[in-house]
C-alpha atoms as a PDB file:
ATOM      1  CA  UNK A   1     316.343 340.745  89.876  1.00  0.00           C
ATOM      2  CA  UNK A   2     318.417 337.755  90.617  1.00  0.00           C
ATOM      3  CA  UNK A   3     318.312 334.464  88.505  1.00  0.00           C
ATOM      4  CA  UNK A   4     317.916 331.142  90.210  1.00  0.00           C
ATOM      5  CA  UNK A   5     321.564 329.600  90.155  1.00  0.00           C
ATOM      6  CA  UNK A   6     322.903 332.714  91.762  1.00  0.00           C
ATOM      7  CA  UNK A   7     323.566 332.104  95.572  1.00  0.00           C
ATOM      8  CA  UNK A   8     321.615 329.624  97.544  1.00  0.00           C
ATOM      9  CA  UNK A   9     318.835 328.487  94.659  1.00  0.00           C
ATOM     10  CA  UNK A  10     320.054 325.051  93.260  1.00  0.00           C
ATOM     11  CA  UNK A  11     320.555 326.089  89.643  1.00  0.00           C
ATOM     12  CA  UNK A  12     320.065 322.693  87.662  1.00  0.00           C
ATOM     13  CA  UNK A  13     316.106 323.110  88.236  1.00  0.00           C
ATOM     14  CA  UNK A  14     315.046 326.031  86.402  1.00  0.00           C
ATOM     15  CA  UNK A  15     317.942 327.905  85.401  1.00  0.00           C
ATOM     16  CA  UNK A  16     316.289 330.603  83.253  1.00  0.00           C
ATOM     17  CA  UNK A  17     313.325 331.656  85.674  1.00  0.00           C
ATOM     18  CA  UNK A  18     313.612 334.798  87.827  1.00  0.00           C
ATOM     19  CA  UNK A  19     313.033 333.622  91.365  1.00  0.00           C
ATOM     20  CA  UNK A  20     310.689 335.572  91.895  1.00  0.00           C
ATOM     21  CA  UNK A  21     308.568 333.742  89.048  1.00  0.00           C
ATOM     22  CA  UNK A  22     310.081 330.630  90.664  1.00  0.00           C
ATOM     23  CA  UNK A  23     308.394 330.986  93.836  1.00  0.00           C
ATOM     24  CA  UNK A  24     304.783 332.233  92.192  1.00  0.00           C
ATOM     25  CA  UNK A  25     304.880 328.443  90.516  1.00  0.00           C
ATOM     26  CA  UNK A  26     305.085 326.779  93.463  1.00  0.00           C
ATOM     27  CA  UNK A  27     302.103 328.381  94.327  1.00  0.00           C
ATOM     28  CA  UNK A  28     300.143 328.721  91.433  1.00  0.00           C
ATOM     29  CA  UNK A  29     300.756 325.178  89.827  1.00  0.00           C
ATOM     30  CA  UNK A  30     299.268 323.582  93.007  1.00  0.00           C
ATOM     31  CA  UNK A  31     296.445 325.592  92.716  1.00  0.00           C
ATOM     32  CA  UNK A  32     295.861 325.231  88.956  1.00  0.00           C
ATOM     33  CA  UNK A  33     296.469 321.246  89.513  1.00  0.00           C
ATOM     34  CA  UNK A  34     293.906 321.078  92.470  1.00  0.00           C
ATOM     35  CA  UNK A  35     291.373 323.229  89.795  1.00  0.00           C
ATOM     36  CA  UNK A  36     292.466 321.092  87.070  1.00  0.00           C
ATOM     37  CA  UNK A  37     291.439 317.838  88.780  1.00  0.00           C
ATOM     38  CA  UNK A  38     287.978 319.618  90.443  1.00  0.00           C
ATOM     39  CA  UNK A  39     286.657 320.207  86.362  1.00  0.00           C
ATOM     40  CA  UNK A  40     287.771 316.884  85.462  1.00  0.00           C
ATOM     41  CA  UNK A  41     285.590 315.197  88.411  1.00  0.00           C
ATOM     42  CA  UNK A  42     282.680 317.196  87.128  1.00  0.00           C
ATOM     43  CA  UNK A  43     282.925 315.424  83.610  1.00  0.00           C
ATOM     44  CA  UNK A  44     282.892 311.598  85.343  1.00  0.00           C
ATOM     45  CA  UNK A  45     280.094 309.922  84.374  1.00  0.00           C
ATOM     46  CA  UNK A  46     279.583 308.188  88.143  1.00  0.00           C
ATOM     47  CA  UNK A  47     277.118 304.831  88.163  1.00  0.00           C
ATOM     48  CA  UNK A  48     273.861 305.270  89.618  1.00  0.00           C
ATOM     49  CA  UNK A  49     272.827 302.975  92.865  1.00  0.00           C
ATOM     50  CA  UNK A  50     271.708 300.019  90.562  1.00  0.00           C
ATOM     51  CA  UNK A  51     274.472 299.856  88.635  1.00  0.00           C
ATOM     52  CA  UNK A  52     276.867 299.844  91.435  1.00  0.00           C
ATOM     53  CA  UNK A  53     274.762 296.975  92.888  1.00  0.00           C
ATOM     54  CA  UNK A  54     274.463 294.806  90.053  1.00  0.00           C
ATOM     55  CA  UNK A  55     278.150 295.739  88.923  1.00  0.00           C
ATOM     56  CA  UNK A  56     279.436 294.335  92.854  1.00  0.00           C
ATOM     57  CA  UNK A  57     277.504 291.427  92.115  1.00  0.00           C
ATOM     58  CA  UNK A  58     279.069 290.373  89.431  1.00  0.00           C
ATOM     59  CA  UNK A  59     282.471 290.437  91.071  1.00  0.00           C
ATOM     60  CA  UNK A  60     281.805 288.941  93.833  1.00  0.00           C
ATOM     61  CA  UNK A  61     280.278 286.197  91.532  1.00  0.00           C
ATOM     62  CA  UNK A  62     283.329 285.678  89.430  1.00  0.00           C
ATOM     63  CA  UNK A  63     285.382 285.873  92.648  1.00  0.00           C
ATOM     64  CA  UNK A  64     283.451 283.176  93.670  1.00  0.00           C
ATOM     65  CA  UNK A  65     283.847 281.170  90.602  1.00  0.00           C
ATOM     66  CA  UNK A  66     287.482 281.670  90.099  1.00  0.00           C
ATOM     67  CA  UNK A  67     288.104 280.966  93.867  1.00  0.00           C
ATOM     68  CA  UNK A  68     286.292 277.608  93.332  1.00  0.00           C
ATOM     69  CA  UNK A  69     288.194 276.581  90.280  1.00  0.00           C
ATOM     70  CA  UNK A  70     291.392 277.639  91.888  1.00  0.00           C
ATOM     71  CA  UNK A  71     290.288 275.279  94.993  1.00  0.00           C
ATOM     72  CA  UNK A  72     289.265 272.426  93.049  1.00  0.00           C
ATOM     73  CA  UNK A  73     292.339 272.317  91.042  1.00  0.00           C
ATOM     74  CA  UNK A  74     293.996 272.246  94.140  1.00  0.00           C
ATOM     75  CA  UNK A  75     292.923 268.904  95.330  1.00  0.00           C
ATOM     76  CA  UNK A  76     293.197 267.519  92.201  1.00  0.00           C
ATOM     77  CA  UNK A  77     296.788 268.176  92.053  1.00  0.00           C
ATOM     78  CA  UNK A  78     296.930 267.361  95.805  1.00  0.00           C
ATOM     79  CA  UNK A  79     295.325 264.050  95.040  1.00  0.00           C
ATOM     80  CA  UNK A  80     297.161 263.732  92.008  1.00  0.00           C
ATOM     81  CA  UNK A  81     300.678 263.809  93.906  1.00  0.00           C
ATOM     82  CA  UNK A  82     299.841 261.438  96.596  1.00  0.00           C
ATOM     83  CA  UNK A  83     298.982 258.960  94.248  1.00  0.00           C
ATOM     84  CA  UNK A  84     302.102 259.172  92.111  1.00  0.00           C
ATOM     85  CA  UNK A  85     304.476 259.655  95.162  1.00  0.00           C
ATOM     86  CA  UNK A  86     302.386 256.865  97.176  1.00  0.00           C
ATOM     87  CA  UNK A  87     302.206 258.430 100.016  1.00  0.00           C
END
């Protein structure tokens, strides 16, 4: 059985795998990843309907806030420069 490095394979990625065990990874780690992933969805905890609700509230209320502040400060320092540069 030939040894990746020998002829076409590039030999710096797995130098001591047969290629015929080369080319079974490429299929089976997919596979095992997309498995992998599937059990670790089933152990989410996901948020029921009413948390999801009251959770979006509350960001859209701090957005709110924080895009206030960020406003006012804004024409304060707008203000605040036309007064010092008189203009």
């Amino acid at each position: 059985m030939s040894r990746i490095g020998s002829g076409s394979d590039p030999p710096f990625l797995f130098p001591n795998l047969p290629v015929k065990s080369f080319h079974m990874e490429l299929v089976t780690k997919p596979i095992q990843f997309v498995k992998d992933v599937y059990l670790e969805f089933k152990k989410v905890r996901w948020p029921t309907r009413q948390e999801t609700i009251r959770l979006t509230a509350y960001v859209i209320g701090v957005s709110l806030v924080v895009g206030l502040l960020v406003s006012g400060m804004d024409v304060v320092f707008k203000e605040g420069l036309t007064i010092v540069l008189g203009k």
